[in-house]
PDB file of N, CA and C in Angstrom:
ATOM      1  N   UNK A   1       0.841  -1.170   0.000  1.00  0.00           N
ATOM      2  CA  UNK A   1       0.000   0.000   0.000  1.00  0.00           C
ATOM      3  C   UNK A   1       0.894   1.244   0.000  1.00  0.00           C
ATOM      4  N   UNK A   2       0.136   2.444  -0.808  1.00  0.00           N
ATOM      5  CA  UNK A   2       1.578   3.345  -1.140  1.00  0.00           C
ATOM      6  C   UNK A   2       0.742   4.812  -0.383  1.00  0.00           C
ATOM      7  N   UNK A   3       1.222   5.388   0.452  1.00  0.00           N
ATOM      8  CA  UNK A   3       0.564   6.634   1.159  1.00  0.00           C
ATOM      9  C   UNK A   3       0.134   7.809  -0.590  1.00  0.00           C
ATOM     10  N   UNK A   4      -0.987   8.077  -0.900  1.00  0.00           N
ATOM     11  CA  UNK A   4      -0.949   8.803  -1.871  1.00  0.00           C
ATOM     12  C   UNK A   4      -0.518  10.281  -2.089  1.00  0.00           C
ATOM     13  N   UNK A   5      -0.332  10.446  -0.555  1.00  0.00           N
ATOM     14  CA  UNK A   5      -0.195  12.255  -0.455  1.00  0.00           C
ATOM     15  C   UNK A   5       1.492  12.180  -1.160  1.00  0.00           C
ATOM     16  N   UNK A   6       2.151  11.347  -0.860  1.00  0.00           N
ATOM     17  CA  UNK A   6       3.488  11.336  -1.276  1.00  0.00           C
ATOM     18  C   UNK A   6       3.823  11.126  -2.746  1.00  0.00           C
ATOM     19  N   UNK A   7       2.593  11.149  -3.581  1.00  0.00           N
ATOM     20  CA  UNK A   7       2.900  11.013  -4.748  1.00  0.00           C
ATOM     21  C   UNK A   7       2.595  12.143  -5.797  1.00  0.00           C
ATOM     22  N   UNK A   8       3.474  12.128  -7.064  1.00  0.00           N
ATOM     23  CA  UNK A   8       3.119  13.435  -7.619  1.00  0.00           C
ATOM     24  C   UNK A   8       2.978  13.184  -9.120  1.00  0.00           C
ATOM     25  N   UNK A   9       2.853  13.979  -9.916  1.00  0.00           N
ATOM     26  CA  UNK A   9       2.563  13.394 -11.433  1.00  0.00           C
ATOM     27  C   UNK A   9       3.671  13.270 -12.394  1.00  0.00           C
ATOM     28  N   UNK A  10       3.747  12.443 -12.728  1.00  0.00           N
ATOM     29  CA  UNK A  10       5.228  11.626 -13.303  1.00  0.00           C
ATOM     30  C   UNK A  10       5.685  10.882 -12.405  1.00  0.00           C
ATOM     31  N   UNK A  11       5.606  10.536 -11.849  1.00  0.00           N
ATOM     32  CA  UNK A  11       5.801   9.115 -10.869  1.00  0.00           C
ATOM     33  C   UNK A  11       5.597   8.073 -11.154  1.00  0.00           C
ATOM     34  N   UNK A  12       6.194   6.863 -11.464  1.00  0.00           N
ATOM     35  CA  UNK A  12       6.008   5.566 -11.398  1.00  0.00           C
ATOM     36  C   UNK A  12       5.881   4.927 -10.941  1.00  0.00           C
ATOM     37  N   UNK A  13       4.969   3.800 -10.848  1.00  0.00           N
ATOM     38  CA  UNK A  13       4.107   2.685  -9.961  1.00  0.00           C
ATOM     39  C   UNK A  13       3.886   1.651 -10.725  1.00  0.00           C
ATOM     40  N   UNK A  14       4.251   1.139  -9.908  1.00  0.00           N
ATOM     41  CA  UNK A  14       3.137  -0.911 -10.132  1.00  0.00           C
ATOM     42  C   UNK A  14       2.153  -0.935  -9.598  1.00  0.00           C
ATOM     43  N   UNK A  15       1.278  -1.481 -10.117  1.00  0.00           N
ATOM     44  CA  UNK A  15       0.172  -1.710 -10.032  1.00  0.00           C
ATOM     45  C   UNK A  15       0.205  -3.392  -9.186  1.00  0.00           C
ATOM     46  N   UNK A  16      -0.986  -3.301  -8.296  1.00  0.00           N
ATOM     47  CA  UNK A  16      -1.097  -5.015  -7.669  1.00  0.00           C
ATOM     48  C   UNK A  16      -0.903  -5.861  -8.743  1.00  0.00           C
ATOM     49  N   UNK A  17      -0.024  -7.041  -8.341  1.00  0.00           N
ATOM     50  CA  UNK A  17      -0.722  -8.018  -9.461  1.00  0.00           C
ATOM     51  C   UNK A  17      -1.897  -8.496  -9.101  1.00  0.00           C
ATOM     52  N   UNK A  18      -2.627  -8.540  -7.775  1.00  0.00           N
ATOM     53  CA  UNK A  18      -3.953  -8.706  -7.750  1.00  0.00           C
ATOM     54  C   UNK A  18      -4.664  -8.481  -6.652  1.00  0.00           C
ATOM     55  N   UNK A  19      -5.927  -8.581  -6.902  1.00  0.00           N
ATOM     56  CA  UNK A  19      -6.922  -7.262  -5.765  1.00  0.00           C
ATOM     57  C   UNK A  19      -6.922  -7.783  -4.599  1.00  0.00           C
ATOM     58  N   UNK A  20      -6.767  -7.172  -4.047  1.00  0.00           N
ATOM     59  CA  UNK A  20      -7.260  -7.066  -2.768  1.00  0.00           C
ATOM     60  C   UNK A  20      -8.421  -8.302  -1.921  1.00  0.00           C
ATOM     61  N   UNK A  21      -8.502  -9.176  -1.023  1.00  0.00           N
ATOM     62  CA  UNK A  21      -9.805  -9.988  -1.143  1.00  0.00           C
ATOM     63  C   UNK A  21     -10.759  -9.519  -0.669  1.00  0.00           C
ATOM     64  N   UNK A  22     -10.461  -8.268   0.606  1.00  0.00           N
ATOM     65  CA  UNK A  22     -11.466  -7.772   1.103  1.00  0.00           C
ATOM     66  C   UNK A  22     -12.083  -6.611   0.415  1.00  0.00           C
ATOM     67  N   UNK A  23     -11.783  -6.227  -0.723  1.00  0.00           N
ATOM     68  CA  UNK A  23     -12.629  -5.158  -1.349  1.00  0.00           C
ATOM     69  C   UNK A  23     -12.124  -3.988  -1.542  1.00  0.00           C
ATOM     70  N   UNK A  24     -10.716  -3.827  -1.071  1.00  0.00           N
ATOM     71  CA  UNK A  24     -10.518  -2.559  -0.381  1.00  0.00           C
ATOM     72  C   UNK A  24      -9.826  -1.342  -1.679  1.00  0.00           C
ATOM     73  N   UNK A  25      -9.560  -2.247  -2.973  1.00  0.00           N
ATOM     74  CA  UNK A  25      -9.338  -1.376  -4.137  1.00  0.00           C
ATOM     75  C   UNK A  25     -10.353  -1.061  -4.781  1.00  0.00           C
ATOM     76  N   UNK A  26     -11.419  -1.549  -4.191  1.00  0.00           N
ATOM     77  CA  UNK A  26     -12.662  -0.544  -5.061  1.00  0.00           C
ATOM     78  C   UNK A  26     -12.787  -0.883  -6.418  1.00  0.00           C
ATOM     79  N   UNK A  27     -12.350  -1.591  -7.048  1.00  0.00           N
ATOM     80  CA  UNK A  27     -11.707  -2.217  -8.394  1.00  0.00           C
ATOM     81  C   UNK A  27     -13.170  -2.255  -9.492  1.00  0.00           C
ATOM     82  N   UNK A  28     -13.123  -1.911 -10.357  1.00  0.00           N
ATOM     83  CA  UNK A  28     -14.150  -2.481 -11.361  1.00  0.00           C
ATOM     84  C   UNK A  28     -15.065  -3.643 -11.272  1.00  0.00           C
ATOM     85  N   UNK A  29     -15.980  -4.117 -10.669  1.00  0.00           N
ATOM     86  CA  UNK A  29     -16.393  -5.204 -10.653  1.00  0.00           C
ATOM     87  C   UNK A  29     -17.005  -6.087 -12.023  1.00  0.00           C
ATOM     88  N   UNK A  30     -16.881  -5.565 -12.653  1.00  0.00           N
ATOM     89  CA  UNK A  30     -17.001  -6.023 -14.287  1.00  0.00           C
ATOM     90  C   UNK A  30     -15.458  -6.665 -14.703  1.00  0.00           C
ATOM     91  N   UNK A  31     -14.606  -6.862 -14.421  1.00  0.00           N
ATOM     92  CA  UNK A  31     -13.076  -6.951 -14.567  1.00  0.00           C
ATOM     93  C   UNK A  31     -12.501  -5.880 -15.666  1.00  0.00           C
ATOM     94  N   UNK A  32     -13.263  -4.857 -15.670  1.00  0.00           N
ATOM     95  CA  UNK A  32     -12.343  -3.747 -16.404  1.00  0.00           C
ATOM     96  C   UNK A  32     -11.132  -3.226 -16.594  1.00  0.00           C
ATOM     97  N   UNK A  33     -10.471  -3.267 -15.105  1.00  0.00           N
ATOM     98  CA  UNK A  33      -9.101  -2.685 -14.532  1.00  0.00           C
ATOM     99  C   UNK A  33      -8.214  -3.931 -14.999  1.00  0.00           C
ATOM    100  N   UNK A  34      -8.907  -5.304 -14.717  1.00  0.00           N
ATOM    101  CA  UNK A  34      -8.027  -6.194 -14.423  1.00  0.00           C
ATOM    102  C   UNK A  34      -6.507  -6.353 -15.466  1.00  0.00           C
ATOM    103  N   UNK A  35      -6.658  -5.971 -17.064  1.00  0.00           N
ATOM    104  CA  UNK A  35      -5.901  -5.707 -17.900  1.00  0.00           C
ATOM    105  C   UNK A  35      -4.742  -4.827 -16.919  1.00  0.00           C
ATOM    106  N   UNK A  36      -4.677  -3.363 -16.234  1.00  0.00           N
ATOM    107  CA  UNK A  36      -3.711  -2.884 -15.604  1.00  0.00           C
ATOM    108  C   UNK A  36      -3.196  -3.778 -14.638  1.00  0.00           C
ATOM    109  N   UNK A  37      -3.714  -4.757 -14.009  1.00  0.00           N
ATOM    110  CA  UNK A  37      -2.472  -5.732 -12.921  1.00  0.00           C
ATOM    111  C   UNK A  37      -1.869  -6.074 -13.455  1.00  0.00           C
ATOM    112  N   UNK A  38      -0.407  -5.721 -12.033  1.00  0.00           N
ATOM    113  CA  UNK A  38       0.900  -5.904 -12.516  1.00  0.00           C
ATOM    114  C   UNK A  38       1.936  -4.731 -13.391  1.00  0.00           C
ATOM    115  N   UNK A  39       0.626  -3.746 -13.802  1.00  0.00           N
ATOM    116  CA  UNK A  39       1.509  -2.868 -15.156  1.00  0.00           C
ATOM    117  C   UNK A  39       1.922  -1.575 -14.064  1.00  0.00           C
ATOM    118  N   UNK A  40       2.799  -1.117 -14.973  1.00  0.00           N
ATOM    119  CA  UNK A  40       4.027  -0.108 -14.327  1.00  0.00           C
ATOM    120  C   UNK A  40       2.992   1.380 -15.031  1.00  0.00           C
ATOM    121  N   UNK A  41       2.717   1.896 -14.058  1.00  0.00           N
ATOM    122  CA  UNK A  41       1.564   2.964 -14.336  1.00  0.00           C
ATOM    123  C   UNK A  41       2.333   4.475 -13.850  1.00  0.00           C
ATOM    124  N   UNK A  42       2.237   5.984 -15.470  1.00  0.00           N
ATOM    125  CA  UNK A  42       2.401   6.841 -14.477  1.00  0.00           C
ATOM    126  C   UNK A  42       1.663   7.907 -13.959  1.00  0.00           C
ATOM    127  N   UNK A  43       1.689   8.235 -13.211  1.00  0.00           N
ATOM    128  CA  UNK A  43       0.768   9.411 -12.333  1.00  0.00           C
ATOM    129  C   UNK A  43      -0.016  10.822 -12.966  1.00  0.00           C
ATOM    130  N   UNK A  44      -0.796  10.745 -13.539  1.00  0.00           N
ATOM    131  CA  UNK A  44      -0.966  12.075 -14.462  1.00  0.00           C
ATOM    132  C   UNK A  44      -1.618  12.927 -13.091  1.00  0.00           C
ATOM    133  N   UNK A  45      -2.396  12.596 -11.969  1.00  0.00           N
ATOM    134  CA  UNK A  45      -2.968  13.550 -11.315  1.00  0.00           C
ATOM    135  C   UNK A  45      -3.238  12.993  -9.493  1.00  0.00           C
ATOM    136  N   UNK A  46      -3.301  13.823  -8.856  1.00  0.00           N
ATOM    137  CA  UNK A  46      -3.589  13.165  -7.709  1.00  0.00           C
ATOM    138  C   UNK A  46      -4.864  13.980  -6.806  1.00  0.00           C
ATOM    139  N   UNK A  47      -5.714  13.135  -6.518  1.00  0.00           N
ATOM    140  CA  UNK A  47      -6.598  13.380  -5.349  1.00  0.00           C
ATOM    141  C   UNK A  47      -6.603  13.445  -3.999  1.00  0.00           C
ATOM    142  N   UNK A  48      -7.962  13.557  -3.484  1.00  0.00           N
ATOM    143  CA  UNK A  48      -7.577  12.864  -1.699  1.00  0.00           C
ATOM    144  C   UNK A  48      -7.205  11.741  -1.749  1.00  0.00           C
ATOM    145  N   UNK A  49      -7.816  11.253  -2.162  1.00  0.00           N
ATOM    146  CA  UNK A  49      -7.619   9.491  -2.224  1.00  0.00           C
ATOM    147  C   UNK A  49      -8.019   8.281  -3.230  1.00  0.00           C
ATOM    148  N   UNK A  50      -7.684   9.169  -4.342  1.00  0.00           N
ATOM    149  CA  UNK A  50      -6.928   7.957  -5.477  1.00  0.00           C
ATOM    150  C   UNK A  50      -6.025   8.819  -6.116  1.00  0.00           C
ATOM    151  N   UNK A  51      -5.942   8.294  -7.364  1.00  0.00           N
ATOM    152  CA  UNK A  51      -5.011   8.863  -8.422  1.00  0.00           C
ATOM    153  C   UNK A  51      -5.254   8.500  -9.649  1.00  0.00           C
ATOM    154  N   UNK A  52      -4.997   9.632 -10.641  1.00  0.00           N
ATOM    155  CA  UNK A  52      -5.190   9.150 -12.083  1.00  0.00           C
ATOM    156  C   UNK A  52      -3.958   8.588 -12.674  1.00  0.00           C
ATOM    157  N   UNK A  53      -4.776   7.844 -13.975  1.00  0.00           N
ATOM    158  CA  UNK A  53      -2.881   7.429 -14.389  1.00  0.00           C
ATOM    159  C   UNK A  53      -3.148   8.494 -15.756  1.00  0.00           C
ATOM    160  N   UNK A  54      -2.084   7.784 -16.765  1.00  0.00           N
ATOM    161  CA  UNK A  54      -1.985   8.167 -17.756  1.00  0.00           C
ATOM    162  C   UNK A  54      -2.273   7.233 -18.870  1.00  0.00           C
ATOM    163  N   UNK A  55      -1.525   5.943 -18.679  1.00  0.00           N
ATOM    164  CA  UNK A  55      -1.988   5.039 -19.463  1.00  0.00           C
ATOM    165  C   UNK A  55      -2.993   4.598 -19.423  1.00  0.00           C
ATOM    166  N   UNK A  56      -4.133   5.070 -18.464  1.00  0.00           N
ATOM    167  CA  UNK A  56      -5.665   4.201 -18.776  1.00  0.00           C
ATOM    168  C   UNK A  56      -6.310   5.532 -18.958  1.00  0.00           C
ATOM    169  N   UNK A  57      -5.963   7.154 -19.428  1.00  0.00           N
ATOM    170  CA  UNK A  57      -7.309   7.754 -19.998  1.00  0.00           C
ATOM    171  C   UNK A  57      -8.015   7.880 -20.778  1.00  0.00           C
ATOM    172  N   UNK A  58      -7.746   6.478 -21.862  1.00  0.00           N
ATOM    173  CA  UNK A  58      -8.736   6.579 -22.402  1.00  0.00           C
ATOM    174  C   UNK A  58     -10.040   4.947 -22.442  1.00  0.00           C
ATOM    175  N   UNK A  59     -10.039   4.383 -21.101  1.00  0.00           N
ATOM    176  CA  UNK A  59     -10.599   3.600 -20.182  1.00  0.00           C
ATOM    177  C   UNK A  59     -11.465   4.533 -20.029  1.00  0.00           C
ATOM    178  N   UNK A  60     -12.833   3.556 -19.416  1.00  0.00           N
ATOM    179  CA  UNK A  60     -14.851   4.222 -19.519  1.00  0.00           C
ATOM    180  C   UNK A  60     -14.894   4.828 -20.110  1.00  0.00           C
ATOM    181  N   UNK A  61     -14.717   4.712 -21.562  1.00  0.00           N
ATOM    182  CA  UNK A  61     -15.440   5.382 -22.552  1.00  0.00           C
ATOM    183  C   UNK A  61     -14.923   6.979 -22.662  1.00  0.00           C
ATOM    184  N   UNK A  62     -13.402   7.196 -22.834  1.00  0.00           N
ATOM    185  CA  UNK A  62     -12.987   8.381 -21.993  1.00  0.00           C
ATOM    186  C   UNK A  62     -13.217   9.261 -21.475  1.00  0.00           C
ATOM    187  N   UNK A  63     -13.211   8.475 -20.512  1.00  0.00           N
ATOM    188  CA  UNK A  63     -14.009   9.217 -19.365  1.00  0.00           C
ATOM    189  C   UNK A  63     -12.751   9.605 -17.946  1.00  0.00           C
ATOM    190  N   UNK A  64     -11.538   9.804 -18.656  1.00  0.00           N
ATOM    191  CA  UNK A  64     -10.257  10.052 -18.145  1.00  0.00           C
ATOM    192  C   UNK A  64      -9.760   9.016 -17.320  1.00  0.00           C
ATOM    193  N   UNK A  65      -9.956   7.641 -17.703  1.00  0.00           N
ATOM    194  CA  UNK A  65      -9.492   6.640 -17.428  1.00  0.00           C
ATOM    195  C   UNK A  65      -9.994   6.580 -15.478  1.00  0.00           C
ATOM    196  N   UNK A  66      -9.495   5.053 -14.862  1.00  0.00           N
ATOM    197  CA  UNK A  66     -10.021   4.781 -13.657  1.00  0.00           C
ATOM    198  C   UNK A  66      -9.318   5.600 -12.607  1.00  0.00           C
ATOM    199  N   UNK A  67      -9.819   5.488 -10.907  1.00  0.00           N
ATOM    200  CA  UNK A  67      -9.323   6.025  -9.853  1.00  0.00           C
ATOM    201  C   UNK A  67      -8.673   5.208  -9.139  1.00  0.00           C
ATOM    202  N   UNK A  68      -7.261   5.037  -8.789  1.00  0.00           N
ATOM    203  CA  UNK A  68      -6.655   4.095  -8.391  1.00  0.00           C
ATOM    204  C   UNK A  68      -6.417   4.368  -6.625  1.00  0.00           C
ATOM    205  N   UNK A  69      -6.686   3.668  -6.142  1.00  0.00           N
ATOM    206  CA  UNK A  69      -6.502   3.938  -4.495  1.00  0.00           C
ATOM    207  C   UNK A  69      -5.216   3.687  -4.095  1.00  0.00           C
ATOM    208  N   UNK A  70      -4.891   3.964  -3.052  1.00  0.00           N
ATOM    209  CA  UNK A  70      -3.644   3.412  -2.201  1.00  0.00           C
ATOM    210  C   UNK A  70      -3.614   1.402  -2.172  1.00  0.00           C
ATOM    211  N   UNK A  71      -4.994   1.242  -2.204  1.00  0.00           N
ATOM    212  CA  UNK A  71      -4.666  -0.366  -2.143  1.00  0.00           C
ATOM    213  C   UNK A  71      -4.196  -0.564  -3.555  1.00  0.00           C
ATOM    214  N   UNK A  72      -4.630  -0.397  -4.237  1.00  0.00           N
ATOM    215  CA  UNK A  72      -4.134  -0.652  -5.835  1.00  0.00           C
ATOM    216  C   UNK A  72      -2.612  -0.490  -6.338  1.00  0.00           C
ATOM    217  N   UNK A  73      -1.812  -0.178  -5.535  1.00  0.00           N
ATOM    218  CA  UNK A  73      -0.504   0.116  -6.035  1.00  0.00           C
ATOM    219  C   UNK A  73       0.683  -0.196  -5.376  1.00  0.00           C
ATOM    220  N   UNK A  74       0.505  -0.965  -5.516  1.00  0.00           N
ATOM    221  CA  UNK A  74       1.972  -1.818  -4.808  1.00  0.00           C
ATOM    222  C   UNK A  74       3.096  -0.952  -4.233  1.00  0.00           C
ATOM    223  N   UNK A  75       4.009  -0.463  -5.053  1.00  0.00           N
ATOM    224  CA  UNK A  75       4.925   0.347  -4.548  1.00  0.00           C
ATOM    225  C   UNK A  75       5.411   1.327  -5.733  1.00  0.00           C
ATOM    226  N   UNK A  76       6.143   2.370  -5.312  1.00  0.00           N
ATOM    227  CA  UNK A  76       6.580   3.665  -6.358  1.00  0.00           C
ATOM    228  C   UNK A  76       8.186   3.197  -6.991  1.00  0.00           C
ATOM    229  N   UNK A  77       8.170   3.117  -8.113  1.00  0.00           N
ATOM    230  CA  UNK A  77       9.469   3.115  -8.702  1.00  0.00           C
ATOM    231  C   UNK A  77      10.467   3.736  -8.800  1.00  0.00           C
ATOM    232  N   UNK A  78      11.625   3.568  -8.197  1.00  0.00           N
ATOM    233  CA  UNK A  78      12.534   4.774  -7.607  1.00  0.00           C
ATOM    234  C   UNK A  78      13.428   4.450  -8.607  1.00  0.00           C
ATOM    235  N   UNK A  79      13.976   5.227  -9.506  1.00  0.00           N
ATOM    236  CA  UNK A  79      15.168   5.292 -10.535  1.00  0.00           C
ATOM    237  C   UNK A  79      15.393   4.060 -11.589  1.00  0.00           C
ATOM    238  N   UNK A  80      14.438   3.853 -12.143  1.00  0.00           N
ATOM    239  CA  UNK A  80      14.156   2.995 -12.912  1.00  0.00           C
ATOM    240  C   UNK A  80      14.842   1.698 -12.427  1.00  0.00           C
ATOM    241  N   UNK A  81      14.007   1.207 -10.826  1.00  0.00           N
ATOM    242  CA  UNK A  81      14.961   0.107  -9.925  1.00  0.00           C
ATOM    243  C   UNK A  81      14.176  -1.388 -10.572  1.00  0.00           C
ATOM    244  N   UNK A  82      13.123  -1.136 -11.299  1.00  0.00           N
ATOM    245  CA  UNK A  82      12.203  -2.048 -11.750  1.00  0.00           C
ATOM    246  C   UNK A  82      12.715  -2.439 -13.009  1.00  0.00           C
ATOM    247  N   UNK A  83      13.986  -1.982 -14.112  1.00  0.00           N
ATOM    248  CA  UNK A  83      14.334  -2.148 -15.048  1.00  0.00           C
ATOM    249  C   UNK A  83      15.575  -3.094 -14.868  1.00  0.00           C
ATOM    250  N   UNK A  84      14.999  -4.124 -16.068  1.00  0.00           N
ATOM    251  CA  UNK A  84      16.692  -5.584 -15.807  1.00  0.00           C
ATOM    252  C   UNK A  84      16.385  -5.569 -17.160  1.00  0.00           C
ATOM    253  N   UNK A  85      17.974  -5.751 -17.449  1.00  0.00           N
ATOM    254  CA  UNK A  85      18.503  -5.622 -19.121  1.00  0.00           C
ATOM    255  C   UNK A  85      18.235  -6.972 -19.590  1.00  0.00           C
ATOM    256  N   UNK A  86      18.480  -6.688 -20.779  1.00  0.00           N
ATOM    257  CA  UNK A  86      17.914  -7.667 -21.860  1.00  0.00           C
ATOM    258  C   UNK A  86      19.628  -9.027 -21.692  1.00  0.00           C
ATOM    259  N   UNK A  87      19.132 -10.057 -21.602  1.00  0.00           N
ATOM    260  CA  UNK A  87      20.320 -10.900 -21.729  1.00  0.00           C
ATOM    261  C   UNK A  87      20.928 -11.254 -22.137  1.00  0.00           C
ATOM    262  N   UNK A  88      22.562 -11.407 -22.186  1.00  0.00           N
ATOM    263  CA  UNK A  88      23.601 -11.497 -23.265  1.00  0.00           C
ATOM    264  C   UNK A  88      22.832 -11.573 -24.703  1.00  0.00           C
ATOM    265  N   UNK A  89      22.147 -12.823 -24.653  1.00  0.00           N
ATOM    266  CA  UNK A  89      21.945 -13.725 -26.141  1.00  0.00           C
ATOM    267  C   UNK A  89      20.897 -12.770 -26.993  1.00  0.00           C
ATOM    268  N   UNK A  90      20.250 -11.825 -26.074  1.00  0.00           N
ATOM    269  CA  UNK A  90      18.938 -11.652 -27.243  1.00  0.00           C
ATOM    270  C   UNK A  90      20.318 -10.189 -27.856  1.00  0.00           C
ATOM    271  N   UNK A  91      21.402  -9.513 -27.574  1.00  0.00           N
ATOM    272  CA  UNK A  91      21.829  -8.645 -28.302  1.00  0.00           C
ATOM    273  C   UNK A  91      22.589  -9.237 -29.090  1.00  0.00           C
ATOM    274  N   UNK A  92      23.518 -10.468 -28.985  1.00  0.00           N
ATOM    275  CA  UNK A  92      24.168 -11.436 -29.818  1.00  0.00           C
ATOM    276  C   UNK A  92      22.784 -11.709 -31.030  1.00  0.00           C
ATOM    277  N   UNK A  93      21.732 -12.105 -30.740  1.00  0.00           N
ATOM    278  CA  UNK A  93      21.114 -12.740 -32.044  1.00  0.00           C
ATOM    279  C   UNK A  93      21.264 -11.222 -33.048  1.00  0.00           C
ATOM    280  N   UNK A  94      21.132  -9.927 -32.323  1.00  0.00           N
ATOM    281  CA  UNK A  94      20.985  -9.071 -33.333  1.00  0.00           C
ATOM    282  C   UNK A  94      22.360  -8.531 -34.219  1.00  0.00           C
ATOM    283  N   UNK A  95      23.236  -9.305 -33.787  1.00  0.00           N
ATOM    284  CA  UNK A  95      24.475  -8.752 -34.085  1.00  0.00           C
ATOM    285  C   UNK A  95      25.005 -10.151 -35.557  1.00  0.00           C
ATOM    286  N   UNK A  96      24.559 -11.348 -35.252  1.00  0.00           N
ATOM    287  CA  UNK A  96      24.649 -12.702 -35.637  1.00  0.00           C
ATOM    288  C   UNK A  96      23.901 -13.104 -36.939  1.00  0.00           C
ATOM    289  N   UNK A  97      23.953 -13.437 -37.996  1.00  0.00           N
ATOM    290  CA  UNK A  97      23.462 -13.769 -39.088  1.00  0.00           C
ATOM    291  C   UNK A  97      22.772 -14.793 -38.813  1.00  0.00           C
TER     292      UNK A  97
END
């Protein structure tokens, strides 16, 4: 759970890989959102208590995409700490006939 006051727009986040059991992300009950679990989301705006992203505004019919709560977001991405390079072999195949 990520305190939302501490967050600002351009910020990066993960998203849960999955909800909550007691209810507490408020989540789409149609499985609308469910496509964003797991995805690395960034902050276009912040409320009392959710937040907009960027990559879902054009989610409900754009209707400036969903409201993400503090349960919904795993943790904030600090210096691209969520990024692991691609492995030896896949830059060898591009180099390799």
């Amino acid at each position: 759970m990520v305190d939302i006051s501490t967050l600002n727009p351009g910020d990066r986040v993960r998203i849960v890989d999955r909800w909550p059991a007691d209810g507490s992300a408020r989540q789409n009950p149609d499985g609308k959102m469910d496509k964003w679990l797991g995805s690395v989301m960034t902050v276009s705006g912040v409320g009392n208590d959710f937040v907009k992203m960027l990559e879902d505004c054009n989610d409900r019919n754009s209707w400036r995409g969903w409201a993400w709560n503090s349960f919904t977001i795993a943790y904030v991405i600090e210096d691209d700490a969520d990024f692991s390079p691609a492995p030896e072999s896949d830059f060898l195949s591009l180099i390799a006939p």
